[in-house]
PDB file of N, CA and C in Angstrom:
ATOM      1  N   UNK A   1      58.518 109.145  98.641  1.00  0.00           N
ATOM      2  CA  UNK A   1      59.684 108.831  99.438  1.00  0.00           C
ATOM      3  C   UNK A   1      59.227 108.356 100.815  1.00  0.00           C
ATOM      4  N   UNK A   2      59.780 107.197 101.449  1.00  0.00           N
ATOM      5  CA  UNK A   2      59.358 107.077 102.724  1.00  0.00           C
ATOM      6  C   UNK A   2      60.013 107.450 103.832  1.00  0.00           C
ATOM      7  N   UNK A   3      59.039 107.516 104.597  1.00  0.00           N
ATOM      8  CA  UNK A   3      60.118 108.621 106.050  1.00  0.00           C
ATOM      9  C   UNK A   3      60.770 107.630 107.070  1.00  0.00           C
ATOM     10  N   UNK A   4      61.637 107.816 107.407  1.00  0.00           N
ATOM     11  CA  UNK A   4      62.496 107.382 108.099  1.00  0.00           C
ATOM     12  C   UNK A   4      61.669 107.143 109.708  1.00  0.00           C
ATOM     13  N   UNK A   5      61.919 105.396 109.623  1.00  0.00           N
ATOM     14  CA  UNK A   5      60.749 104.776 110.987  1.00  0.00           C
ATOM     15  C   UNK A   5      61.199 105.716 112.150  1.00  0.00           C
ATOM     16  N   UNK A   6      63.051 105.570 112.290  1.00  0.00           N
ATOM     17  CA  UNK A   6      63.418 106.408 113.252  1.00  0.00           C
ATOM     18  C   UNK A   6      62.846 107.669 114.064  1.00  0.00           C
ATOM     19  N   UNK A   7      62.715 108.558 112.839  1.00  0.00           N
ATOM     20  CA  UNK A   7      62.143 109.509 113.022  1.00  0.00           C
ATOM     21  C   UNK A   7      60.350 109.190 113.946  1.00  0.00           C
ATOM     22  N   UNK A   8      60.058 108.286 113.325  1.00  0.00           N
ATOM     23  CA  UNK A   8      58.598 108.376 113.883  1.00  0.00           C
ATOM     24  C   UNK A   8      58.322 108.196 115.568  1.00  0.00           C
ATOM     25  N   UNK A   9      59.761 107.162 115.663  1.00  0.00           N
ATOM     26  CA  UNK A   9      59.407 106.504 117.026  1.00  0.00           C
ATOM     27  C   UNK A   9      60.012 107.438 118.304  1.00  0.00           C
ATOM     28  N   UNK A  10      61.346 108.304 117.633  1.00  0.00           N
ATOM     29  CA  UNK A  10      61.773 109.377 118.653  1.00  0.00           C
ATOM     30  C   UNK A  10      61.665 110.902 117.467  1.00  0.00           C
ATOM     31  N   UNK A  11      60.706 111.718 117.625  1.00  0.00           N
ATOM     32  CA  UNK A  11      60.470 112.345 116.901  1.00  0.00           C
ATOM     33  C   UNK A  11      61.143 114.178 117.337  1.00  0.00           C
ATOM     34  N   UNK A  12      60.675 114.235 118.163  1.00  0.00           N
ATOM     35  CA  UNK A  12      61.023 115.304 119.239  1.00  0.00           C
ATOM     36  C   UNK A  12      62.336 115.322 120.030  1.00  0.00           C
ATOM     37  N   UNK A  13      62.793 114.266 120.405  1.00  0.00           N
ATOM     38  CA  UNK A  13      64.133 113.809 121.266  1.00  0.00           C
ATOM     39  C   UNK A  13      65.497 113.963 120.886  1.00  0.00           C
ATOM     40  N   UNK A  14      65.542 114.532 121.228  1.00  0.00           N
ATOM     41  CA  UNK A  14      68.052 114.894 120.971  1.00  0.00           C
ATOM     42  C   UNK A  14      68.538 113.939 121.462  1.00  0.00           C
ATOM     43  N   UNK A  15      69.701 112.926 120.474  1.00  0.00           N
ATOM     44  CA  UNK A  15      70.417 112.494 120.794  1.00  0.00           C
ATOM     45  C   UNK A  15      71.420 112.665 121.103  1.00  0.00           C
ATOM     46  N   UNK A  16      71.753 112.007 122.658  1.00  0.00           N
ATOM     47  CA  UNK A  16      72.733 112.373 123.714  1.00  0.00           C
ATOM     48  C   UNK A  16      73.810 112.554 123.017  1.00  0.00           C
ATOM     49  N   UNK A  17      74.757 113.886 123.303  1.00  0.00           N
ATOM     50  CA  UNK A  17      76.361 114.037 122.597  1.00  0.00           C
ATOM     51  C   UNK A  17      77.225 113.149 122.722  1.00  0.00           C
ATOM     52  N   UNK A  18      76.852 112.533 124.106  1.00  0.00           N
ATOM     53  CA  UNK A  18      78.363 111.266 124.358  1.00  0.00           C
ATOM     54  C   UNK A  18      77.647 110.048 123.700  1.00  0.00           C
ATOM     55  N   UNK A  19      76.684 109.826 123.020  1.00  0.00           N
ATOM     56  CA  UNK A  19      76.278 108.274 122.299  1.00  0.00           C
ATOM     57  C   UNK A  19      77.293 108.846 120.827  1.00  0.00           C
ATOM     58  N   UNK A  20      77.231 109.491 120.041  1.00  0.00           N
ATOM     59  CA  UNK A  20      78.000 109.523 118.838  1.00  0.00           C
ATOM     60  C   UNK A  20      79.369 108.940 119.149  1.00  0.00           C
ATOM     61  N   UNK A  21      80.158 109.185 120.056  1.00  0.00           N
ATOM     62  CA  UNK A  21      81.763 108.468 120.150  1.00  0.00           C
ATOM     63  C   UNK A  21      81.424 107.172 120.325  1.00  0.00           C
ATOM     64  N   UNK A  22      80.902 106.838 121.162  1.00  0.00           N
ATOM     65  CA  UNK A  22      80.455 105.669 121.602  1.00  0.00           C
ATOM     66  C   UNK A  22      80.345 104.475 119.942  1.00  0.00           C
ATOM     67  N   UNK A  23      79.137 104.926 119.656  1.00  0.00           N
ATOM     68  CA  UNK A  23      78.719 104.449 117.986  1.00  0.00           C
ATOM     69  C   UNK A  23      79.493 104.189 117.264  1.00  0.00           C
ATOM     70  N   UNK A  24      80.580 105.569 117.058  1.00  0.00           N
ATOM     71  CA  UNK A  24      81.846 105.127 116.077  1.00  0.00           C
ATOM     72  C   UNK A  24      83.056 104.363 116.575  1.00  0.00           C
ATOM     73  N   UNK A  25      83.071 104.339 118.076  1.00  0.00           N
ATOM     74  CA  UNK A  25      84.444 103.445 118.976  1.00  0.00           C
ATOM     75  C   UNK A  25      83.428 101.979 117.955  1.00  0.00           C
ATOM     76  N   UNK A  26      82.400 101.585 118.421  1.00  0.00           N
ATOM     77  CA  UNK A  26      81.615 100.802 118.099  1.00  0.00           C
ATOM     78  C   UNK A  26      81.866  99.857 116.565  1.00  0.00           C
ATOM     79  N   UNK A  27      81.722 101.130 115.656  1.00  0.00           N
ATOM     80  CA  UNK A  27      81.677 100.799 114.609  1.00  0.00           C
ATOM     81  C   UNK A  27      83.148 100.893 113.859  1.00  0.00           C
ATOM     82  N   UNK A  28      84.427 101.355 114.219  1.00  0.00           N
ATOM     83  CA  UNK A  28      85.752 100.678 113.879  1.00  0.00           C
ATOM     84  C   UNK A  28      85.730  99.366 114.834  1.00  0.00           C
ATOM     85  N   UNK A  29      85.621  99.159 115.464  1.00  0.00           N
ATOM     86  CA  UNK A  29      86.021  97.864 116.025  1.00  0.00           C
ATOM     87  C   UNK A  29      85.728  96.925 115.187  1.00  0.00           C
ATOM     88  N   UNK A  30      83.933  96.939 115.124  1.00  0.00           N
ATOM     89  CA  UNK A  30      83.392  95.626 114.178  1.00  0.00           C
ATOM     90  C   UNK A  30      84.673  96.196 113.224  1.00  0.00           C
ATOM     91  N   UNK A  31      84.796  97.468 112.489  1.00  0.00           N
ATOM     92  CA  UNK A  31      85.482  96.919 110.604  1.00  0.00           C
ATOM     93  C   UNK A  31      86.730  97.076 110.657  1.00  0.00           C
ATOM     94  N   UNK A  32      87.370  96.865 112.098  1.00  0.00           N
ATOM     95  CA  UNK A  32      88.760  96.313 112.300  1.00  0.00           C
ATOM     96  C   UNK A  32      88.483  94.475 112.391  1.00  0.00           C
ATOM     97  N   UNK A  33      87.078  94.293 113.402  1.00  0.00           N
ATOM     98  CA  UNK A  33      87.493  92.667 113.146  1.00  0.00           C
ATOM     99  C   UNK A  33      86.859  91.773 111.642  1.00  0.00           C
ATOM    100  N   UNK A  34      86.299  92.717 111.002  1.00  0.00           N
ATOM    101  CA  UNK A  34      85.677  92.164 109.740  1.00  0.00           C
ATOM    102  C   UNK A  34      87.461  92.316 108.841  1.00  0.00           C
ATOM    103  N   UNK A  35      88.301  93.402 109.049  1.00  0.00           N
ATOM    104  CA  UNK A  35      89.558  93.357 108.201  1.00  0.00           C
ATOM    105  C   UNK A  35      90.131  92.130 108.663  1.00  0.00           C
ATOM    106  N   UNK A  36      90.413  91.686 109.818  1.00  0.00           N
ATOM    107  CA  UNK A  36      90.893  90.947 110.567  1.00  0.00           C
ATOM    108  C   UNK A  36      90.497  89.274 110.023  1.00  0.00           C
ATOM    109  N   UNK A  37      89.335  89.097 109.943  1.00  0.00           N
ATOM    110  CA  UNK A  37      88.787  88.174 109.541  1.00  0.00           C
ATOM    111  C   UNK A  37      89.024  87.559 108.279  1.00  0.00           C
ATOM    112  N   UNK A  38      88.795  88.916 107.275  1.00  0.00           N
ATOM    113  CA  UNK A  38      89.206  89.245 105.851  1.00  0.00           C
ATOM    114  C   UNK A  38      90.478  88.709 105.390  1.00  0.00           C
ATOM    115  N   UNK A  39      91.529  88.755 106.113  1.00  0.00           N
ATOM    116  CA  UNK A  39      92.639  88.466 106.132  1.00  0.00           C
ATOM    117  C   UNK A  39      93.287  87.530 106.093  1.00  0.00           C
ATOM    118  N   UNK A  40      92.403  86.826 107.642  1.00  0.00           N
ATOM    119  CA  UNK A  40      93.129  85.655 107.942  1.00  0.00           C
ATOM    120  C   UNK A  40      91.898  84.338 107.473  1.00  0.00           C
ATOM    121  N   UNK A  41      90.936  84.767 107.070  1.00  0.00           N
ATOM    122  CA  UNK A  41      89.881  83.779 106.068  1.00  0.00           C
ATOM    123  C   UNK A  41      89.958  83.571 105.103  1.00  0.00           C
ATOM    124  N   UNK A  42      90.135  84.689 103.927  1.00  0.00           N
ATOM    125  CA  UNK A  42      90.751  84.899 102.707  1.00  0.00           C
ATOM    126  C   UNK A  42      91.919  84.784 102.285  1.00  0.00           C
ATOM    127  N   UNK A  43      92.446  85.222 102.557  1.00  0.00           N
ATOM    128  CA  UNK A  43      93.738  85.050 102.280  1.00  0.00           C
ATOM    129  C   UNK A  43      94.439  84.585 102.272  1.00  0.00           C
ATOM    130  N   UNK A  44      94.518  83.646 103.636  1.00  0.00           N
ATOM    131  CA  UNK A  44      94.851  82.118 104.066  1.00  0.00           C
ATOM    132  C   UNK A  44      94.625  80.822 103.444  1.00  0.00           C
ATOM    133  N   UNK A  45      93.707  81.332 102.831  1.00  0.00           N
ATOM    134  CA  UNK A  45      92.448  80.153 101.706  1.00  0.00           C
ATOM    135  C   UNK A  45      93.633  80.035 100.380  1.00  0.00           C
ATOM    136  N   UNK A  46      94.439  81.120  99.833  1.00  0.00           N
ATOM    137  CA  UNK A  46      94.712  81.284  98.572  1.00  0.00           C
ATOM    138  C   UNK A  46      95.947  81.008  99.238  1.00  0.00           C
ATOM    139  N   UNK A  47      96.644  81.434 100.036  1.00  0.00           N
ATOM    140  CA  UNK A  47      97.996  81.048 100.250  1.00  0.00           C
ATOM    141  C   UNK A  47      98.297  79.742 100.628  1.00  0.00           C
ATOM    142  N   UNK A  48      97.413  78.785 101.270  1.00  0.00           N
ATOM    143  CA  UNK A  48      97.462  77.401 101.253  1.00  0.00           C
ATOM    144  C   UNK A  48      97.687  77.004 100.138  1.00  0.00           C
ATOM    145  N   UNK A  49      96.718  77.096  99.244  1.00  0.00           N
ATOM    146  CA  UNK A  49      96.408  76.814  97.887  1.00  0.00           C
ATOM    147  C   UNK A  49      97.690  76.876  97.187  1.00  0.00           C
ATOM    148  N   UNK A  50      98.489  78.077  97.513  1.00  0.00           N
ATOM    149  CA  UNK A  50      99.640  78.250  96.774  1.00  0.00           C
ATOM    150  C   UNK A  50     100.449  77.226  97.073  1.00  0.00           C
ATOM    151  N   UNK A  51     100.998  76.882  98.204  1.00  0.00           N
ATOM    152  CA  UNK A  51     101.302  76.571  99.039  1.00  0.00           C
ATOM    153  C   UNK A  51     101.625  74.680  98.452  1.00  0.00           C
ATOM    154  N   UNK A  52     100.090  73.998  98.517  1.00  0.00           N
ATOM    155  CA  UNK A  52      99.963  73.166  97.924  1.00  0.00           C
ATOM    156  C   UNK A  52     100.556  72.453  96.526  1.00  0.00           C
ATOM    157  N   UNK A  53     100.645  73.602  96.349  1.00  0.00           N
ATOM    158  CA  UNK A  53     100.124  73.887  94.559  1.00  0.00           C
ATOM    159  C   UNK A  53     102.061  73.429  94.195  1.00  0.00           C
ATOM    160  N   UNK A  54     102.956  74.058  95.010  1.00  0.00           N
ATOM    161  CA  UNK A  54     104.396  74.403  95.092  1.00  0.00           C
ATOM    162  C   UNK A  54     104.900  73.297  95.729  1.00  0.00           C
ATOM    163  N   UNK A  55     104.037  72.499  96.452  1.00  0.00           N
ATOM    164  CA  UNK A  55     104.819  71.252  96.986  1.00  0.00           C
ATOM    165  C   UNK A  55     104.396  70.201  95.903  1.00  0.00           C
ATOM    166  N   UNK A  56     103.155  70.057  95.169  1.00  0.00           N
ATOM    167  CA  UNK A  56     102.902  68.898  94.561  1.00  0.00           C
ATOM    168  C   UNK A  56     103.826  69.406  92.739  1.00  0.00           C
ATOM    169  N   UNK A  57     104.398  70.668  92.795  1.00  0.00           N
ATOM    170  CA  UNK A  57     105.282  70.990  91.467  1.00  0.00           C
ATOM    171  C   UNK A  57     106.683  70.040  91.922  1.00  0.00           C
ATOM    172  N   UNK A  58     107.077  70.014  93.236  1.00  0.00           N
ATOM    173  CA  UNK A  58     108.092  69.442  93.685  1.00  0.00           C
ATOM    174  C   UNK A  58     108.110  67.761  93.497  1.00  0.00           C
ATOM    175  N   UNK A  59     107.286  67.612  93.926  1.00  0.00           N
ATOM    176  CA  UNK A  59     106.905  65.971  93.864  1.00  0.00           C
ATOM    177  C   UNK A  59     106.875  65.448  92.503  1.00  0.00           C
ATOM    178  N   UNK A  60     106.544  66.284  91.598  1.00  0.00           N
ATOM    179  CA  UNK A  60     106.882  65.495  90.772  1.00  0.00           C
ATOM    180  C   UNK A  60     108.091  65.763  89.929  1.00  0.00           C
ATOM    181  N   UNK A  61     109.081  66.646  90.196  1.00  0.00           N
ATOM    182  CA  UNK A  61     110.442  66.000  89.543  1.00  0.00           C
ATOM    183  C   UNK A  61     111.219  65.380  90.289  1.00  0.00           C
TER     184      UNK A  61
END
């Protein structure tokens, strides 16, 4: 099993109590703007499509 680099480079050292909030404020943000993205990249893609799809059914009767 290999050991964790982390460990090697701060081996002895406590990480500070106020960095953990910090990290996770951190880390919802990014996977609020990755949902965000998700949303309006994806989803947008298929609803055009629909979109398209419903005007050229029109056109032709």
């Amino acid at each position: 099993m290999k050991t964790n680099p982390i460990k090697k480079i701060i081996s002895k050292e406590a990480v500070p109590e106020t960095l953990k909030p910090k990290v996770l404020s951190s880390v919802k943000k990014v996977q609020l703007l990755m949902d965000l993205s998700d949303l309006f990249a994806f989803k947008s893609k298929e609803a055009f499509q629909d979109l398209l799809n419903f005007k050229k059914k029109d056109q032709k009767k």
